[in-house]
C-alpha atoms as a PDB file:
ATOM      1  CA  UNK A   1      -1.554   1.792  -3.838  1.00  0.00           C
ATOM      2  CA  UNK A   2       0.716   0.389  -0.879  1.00  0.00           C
ATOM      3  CA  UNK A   3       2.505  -2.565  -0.768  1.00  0.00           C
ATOM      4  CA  UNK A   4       1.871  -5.041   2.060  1.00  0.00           C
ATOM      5  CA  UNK A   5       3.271  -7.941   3.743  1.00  0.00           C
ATOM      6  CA  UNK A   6       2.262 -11.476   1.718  1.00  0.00           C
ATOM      7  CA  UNK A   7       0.295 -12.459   4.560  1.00  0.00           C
ATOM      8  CA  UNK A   8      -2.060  -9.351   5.041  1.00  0.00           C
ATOM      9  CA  UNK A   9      -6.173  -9.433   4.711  1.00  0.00           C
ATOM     10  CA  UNK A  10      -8.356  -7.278   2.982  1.00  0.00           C
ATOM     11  CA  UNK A  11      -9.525  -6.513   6.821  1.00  0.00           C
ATOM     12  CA  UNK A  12      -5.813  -5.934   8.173  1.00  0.00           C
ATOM     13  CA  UNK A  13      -5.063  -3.772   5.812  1.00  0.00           C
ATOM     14  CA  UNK A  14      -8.534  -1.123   5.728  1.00  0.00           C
ATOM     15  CA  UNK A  15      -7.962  -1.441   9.924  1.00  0.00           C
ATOM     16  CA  UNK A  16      -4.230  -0.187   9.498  1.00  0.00           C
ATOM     17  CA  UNK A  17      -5.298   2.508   6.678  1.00  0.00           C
ATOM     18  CA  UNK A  18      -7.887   4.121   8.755  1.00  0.00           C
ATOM     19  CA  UNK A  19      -5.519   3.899  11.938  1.00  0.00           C
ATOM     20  CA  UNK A  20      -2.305   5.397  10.253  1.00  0.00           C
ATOM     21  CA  UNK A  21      -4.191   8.083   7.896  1.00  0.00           C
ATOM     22  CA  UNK A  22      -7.607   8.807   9.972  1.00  0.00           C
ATOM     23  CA  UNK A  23      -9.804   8.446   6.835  1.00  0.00           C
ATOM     24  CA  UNK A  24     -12.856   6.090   6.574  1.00  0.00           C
ATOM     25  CA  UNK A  25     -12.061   3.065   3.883  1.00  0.00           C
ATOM     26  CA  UNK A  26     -14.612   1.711   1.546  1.00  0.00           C
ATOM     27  CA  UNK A  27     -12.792  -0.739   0.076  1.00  0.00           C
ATOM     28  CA  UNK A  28      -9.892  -2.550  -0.339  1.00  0.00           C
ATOM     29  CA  UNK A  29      -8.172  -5.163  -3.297  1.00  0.00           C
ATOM     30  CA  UNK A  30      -5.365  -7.176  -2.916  1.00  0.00           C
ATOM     31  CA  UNK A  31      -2.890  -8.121  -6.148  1.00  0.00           C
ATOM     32  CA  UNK A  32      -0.307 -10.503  -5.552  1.00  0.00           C
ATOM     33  CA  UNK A  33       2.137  -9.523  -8.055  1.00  0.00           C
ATOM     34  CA  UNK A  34       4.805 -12.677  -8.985  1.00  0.00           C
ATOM     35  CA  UNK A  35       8.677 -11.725  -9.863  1.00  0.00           C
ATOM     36  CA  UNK A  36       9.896 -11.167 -12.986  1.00  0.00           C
ATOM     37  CA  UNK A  37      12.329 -14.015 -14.782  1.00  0.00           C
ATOM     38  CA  UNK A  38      15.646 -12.410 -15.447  1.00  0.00           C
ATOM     39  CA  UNK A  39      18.844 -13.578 -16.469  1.00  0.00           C
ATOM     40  CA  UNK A  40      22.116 -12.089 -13.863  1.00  0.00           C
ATOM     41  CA  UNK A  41      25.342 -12.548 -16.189  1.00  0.00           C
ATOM     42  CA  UNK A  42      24.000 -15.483 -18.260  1.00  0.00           C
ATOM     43  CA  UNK A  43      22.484 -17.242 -14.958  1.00  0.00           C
ATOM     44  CA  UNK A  44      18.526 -17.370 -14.885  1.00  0.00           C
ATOM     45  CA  UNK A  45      17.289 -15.898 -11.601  1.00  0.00           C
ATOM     46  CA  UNK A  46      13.710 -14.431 -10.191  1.00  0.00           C
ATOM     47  CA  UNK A  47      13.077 -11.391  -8.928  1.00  0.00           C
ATOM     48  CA  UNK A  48      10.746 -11.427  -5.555  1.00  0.00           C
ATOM     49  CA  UNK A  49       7.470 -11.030  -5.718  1.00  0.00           C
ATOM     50  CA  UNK A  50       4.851  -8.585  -3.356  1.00  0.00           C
ATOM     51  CA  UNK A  51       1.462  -7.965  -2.458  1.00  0.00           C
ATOM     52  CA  UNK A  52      -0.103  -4.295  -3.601  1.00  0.00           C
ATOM     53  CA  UNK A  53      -3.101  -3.159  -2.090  1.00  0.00           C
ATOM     54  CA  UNK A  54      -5.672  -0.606  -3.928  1.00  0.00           C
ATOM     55  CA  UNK A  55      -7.298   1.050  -1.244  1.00  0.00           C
ATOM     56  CA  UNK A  56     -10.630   3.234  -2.149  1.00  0.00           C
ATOM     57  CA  UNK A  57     -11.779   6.259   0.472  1.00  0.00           C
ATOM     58  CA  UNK A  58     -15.328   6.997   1.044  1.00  0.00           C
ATOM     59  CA  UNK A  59     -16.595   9.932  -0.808  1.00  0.00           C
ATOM     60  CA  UNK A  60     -14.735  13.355   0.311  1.00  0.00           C
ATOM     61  CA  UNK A  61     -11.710  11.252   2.476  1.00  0.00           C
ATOM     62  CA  UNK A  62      -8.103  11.719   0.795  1.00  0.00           C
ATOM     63  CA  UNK A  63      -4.667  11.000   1.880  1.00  0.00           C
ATOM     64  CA  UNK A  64      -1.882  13.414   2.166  1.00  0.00           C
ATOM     65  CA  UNK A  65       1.507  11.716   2.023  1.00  0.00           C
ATOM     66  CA  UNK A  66       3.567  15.248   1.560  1.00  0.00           C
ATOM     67  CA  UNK A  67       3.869  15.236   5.738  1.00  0.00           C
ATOM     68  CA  UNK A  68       2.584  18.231   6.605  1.00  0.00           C
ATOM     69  CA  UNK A  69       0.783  18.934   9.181  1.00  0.00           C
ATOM     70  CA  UNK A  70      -1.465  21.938  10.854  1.00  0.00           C
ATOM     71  CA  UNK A  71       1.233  22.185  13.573  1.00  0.00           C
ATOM     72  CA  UNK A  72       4.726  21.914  11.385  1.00  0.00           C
ATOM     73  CA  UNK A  73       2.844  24.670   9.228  1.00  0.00           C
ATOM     74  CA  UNK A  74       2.422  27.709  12.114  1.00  0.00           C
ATOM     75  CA  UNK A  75       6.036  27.079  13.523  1.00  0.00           C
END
């Protein structure tokens, strides 16, 4: 799951997965998720809002989001 700007497509956002984590995407859904009602010290108020995106890797494709890498790992 990654959260995106409010504005992305289903298309932007499989383009900048497979750039940033060199996998091959399958799929991709978009959730618009509203803001919650709350009340701040007796005054009603609204949280913001975002956009979440589910993104699904073709079969034997996964992301590592520890970091490491092949080179940090020999120095």
């Amino acid at each position: 799951m990654f959260r995106v700007l409010e504005n992305a497509s289903k298309a932007e956002v499989k383009q900048a997965v497979e750039l940033m984590f060199e996998v091959k995407v399958e799929g991709v859904n978009l959730l618009n998720r509203p803001g919650k009602t709350r009340r701040f010290k007796n005054m009603p108020g609204k949280r913001t809002g975002y956009k979440k995106a589910y993104v699904r890797l073709q079969t034997g494709q996964s992301i590592d989001f520890t970091g490491s890498t092949a080179s940090s790992r020999n120095s």
